[in-house]
PDB file of N, CA and C in Angstrom:
ATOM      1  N   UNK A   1      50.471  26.590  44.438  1.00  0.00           N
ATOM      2  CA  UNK A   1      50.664  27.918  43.894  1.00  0.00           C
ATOM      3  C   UNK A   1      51.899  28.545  44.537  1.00  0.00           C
ATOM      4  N   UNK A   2      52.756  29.086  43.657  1.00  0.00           N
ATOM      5  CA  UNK A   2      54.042  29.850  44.265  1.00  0.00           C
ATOM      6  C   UNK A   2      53.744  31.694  44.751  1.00  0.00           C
ATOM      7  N   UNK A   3      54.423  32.185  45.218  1.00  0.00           N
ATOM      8  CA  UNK A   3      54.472  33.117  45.254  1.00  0.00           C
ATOM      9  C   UNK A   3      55.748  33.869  44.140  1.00  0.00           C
ATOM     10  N   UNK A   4      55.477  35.378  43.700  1.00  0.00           N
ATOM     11  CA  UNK A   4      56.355  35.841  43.160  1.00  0.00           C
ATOM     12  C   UNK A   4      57.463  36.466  43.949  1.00  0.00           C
ATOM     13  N   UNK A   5      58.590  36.279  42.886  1.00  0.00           N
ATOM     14  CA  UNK A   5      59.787  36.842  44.023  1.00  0.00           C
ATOM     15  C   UNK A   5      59.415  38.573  43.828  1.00  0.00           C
ATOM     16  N   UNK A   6      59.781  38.444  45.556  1.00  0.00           N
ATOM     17  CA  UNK A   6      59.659  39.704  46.117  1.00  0.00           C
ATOM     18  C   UNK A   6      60.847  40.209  45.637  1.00  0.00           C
ATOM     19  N   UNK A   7      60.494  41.630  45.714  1.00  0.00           N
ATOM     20  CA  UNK A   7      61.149  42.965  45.086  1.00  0.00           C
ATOM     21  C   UNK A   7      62.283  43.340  45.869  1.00  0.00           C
ATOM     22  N   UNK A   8      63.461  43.130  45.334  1.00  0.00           N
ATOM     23  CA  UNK A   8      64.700  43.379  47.018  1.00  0.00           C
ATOM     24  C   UNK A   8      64.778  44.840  46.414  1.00  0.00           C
ATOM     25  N   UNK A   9      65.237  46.139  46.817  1.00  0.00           N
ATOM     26  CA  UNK A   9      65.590  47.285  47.210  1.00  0.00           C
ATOM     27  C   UNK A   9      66.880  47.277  47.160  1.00  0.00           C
ATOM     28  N   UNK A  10      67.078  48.507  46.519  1.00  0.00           N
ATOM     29  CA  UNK A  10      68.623  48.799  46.132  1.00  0.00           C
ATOM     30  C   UNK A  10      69.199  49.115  46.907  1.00  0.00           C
ATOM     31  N   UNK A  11      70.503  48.963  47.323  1.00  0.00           N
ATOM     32  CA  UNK A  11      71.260  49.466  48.356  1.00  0.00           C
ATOM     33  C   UNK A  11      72.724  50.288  47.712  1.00  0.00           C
ATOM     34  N   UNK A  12      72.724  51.272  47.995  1.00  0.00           N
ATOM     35  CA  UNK A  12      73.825  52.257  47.485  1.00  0.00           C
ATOM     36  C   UNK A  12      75.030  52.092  47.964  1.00  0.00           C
ATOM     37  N   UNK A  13      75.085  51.186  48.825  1.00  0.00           N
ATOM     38  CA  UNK A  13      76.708  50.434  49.594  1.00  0.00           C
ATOM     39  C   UNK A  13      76.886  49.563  49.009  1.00  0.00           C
ATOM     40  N   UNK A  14      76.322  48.678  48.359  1.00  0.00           N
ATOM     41  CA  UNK A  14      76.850  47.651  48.022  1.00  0.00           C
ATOM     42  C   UNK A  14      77.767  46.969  46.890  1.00  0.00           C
ATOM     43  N   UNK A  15      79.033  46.219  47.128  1.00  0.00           N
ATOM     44  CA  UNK A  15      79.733  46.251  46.162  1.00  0.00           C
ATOM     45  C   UNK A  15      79.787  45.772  45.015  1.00  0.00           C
ATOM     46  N   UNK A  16      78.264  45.329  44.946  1.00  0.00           N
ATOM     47  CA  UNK A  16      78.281  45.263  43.319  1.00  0.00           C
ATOM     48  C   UNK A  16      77.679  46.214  42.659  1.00  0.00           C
ATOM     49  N   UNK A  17      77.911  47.238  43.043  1.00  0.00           N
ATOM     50  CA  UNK A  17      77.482  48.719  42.214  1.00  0.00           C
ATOM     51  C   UNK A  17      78.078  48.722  41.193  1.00  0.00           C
ATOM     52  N   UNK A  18      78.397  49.428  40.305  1.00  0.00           N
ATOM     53  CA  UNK A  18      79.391  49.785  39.064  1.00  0.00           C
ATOM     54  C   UNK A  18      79.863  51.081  39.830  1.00  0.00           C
ATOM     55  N   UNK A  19      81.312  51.406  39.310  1.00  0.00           N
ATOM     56  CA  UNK A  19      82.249  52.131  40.156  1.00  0.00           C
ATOM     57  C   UNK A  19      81.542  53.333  39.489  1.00  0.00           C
ATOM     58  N   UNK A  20      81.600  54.830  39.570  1.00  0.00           N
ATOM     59  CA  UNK A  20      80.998  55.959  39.228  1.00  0.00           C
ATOM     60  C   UNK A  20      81.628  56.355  38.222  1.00  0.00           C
ATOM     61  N   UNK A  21      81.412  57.079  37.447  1.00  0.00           N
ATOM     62  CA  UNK A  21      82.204  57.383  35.917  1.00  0.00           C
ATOM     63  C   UNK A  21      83.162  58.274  36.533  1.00  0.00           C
ATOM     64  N   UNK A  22      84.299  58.399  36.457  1.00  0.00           N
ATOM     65  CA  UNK A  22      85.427  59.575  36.510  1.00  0.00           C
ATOM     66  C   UNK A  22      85.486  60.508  35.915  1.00  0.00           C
ATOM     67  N   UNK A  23      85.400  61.909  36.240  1.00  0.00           N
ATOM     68  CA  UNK A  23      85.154  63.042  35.878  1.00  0.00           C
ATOM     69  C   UNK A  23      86.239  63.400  35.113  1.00  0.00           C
ATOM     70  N   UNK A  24      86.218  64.924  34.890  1.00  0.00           N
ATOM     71  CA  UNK A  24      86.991  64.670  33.630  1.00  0.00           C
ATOM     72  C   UNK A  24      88.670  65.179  33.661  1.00  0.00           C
ATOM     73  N   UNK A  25      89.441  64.720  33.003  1.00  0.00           N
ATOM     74  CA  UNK A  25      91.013  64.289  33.785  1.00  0.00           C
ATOM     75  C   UNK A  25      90.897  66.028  33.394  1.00  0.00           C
ATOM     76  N   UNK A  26      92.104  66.489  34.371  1.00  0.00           N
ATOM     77  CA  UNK A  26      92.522  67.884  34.692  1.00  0.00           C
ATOM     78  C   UNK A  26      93.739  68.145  33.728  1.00  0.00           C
ATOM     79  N   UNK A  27      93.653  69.414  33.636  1.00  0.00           N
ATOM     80  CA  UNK A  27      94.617  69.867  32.759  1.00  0.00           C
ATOM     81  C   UNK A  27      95.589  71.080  32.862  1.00  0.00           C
ATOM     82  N   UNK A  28      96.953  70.482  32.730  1.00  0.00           N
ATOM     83  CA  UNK A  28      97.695  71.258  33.954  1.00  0.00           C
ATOM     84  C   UNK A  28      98.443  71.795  32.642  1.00  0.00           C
ATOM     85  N   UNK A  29      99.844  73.134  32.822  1.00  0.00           N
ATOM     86  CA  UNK A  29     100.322  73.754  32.190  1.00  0.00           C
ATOM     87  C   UNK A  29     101.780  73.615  32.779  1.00  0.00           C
ATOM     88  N   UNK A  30     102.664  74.229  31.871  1.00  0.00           N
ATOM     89  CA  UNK A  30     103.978  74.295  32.338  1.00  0.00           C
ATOM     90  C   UNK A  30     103.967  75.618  33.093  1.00  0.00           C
ATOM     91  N   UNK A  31     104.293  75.505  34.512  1.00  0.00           N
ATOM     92  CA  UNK A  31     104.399  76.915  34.929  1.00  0.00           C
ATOM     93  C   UNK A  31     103.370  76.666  36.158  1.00  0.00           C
ATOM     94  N   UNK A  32     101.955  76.214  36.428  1.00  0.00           N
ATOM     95  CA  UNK A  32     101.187  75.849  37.156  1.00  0.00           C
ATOM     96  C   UNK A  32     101.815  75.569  38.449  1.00  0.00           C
ATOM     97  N   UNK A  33     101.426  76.322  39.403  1.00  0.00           N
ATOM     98  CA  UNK A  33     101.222  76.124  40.927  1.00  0.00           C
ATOM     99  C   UNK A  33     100.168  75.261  41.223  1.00  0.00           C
ATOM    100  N   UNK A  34     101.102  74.005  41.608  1.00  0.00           N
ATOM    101  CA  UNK A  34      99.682  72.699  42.360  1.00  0.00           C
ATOM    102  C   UNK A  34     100.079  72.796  43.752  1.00  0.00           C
ATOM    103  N   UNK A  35      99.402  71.755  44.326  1.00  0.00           N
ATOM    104  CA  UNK A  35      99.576  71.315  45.669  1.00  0.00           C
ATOM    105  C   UNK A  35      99.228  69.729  45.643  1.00  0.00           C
ATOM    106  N   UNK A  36     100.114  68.678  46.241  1.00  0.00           N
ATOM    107  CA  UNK A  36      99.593  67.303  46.353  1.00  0.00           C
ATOM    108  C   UNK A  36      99.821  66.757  47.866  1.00  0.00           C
ATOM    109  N   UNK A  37      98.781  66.059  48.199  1.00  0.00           N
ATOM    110  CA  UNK A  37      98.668  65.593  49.090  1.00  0.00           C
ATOM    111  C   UNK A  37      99.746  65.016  50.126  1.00  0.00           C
ATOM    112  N   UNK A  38     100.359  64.658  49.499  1.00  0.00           N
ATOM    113  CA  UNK A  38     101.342  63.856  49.584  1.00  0.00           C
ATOM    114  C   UNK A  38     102.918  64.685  49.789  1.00  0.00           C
ATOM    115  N   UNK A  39     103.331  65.304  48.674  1.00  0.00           N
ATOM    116  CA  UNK A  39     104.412  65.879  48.415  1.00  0.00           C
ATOM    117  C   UNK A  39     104.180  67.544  48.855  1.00  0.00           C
ATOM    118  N   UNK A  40     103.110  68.251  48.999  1.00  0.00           N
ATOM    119  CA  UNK A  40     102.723  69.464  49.345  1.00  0.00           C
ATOM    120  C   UNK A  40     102.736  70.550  47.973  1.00  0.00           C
ATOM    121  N   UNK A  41     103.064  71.642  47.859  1.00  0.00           N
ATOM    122  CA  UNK A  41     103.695  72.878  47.287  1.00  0.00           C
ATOM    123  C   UNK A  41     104.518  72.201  46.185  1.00  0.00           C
ATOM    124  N   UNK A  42     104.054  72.491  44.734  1.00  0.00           N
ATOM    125  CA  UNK A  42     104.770  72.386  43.779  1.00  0.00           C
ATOM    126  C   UNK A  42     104.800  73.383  42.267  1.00  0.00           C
ATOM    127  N   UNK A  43     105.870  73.053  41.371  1.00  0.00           N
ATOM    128  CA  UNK A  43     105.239  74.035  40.000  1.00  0.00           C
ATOM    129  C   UNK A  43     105.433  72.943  39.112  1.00  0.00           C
ATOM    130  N   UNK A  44     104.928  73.118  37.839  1.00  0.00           N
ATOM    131  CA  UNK A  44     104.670  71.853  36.896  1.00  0.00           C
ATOM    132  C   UNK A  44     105.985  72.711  36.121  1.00  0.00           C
ATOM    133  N   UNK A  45     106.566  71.490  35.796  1.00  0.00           N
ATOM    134  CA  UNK A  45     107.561  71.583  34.979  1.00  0.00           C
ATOM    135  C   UNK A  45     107.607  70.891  33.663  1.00  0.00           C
ATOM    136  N   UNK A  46     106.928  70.389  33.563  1.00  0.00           N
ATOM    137  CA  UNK A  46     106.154  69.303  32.277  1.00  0.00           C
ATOM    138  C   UNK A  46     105.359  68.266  32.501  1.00  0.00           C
ATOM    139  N   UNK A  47     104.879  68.684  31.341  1.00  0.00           N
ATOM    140  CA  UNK A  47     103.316  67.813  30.846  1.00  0.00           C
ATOM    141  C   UNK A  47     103.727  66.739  29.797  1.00  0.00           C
ATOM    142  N   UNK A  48     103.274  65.413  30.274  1.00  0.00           N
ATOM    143  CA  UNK A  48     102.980  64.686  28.954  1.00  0.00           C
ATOM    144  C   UNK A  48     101.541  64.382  28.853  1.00  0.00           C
ATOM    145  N   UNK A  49     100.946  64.865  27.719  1.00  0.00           N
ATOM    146  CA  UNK A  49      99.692  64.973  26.919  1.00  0.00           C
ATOM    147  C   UNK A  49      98.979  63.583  27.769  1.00  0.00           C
ATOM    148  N   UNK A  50      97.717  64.122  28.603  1.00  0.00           N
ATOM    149  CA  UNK A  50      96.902  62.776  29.217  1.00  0.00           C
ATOM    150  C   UNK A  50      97.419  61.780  29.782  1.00  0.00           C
ATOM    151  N   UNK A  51      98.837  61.504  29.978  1.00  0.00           N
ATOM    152  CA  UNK A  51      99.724  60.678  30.886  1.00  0.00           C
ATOM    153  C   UNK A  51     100.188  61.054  32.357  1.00  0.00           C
ATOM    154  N   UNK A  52     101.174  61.721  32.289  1.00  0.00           N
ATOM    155  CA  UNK A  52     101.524  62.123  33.440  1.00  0.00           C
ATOM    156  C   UNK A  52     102.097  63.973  33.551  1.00  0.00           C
ATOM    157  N   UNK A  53     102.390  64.068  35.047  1.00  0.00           N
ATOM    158  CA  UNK A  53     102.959  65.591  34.910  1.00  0.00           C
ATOM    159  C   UNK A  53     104.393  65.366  35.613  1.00  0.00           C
ATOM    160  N   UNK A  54     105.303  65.929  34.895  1.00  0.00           N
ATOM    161  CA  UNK A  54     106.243  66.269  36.435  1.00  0.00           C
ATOM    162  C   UNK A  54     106.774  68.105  36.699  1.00  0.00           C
ATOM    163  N   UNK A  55     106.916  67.459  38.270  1.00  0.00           N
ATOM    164  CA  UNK A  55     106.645  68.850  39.019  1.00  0.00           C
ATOM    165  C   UNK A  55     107.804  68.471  40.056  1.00  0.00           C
ATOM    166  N   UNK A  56     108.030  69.650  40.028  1.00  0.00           N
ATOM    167  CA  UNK A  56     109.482  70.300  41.004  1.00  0.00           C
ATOM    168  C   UNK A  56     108.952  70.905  42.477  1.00  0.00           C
ATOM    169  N   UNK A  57     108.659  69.935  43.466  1.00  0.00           N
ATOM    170  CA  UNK A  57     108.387  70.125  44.841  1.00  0.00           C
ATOM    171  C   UNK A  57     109.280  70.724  45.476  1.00  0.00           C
ATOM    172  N   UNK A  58     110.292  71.935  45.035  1.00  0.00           N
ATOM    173  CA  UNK A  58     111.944  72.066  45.413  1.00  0.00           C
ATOM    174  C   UNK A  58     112.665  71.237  46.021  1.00  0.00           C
ATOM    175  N   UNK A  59     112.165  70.445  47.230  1.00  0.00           N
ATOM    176  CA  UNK A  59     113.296  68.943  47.687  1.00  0.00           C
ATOM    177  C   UNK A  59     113.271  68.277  47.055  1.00  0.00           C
ATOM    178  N   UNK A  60     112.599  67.687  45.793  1.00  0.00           N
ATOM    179  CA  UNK A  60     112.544  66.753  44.824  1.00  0.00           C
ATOM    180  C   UNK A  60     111.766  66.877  43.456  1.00  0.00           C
ATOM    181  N   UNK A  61     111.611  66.144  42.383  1.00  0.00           N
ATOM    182  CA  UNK A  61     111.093  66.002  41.723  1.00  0.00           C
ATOM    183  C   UNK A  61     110.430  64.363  41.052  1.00  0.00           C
ATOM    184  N   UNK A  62     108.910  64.811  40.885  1.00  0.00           N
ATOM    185  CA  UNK A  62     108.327  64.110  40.960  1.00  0.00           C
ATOM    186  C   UNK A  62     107.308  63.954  39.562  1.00  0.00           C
ATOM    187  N   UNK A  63     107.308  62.591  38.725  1.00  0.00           N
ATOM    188  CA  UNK A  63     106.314  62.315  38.016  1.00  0.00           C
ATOM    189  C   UNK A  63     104.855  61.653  38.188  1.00  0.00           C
ATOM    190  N   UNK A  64     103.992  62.794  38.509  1.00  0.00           N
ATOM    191  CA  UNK A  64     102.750  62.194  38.412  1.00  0.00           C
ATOM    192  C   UNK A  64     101.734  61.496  37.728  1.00  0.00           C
ATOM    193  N   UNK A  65     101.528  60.483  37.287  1.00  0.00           N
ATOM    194  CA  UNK A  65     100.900  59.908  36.815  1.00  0.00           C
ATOM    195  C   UNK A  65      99.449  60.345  36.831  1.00  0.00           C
ATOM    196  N   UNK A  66      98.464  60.354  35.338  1.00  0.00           N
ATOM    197  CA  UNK A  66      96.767  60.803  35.322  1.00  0.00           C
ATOM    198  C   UNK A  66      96.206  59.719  35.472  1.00  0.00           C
ATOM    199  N   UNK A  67      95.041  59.352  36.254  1.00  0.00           N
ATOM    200  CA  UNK A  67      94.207  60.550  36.442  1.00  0.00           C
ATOM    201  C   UNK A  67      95.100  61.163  37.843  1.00  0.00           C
ATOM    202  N   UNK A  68      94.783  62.458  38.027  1.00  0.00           N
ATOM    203  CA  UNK A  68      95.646  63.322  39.284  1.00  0.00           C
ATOM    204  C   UNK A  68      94.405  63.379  40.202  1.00  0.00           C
ATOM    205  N   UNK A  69      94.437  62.252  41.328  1.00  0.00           N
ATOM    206  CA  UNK A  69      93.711  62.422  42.405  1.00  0.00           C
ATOM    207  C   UNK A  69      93.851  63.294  43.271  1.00  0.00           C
ATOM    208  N   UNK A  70      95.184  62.928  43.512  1.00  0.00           N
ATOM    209  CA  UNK A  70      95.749  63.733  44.547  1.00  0.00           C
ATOM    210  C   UNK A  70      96.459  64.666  43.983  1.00  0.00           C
ATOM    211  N   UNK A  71      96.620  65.295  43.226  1.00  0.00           N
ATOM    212  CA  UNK A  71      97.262  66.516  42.940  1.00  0.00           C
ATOM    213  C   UNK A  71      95.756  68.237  42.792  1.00  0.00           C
ATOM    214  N   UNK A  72      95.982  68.863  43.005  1.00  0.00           N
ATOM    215  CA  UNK A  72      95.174  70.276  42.482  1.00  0.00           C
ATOM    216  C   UNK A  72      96.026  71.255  42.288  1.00  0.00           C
ATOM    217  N   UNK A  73      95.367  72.160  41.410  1.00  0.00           N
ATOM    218  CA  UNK A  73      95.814  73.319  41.090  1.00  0.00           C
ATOM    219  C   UNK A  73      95.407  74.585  41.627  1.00  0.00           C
ATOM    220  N   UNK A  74      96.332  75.472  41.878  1.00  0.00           N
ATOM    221  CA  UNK A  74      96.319  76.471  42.637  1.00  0.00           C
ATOM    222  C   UNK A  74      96.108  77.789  42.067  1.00  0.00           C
TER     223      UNK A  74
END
């Protein structure tokens, strides 16, 4: 006689989870005061529709690519 396989317990670390659904992409304006991690203090200077943003950090300018992890709005 066998025994049945025992019941293993889920573990919430482990990497065969499925990654978490991504919330929902942000939506920035021309004119918008962000801040990014990275680059600091910026204003959006254009939007392309669900792609990317670019924004004028005054020492540079920069195209951000969506989803915007690291970028927020201010």
């Amino acid at each position: 006689m066998t025994k049945p396989p025992a019941h293993r317990r889920h573990l919430p670390t482990s990497p065969f989870n499925a990654p978490p659904a991504p919330g929902p992409v942000q939506k920035f304006d021309v004119g918008d005061r962000v801040a990014h991690d990275r680059y600091g203090l910026g204003r959006v200077i254009g939007v392309e529709e669900d792609i990317a943003v670019l924004v004028d950090f005054a020492t540079r300018q920069e195209r951000i690519p969506g989803p915007y992890t690291k970028l927020t709005k201010l």
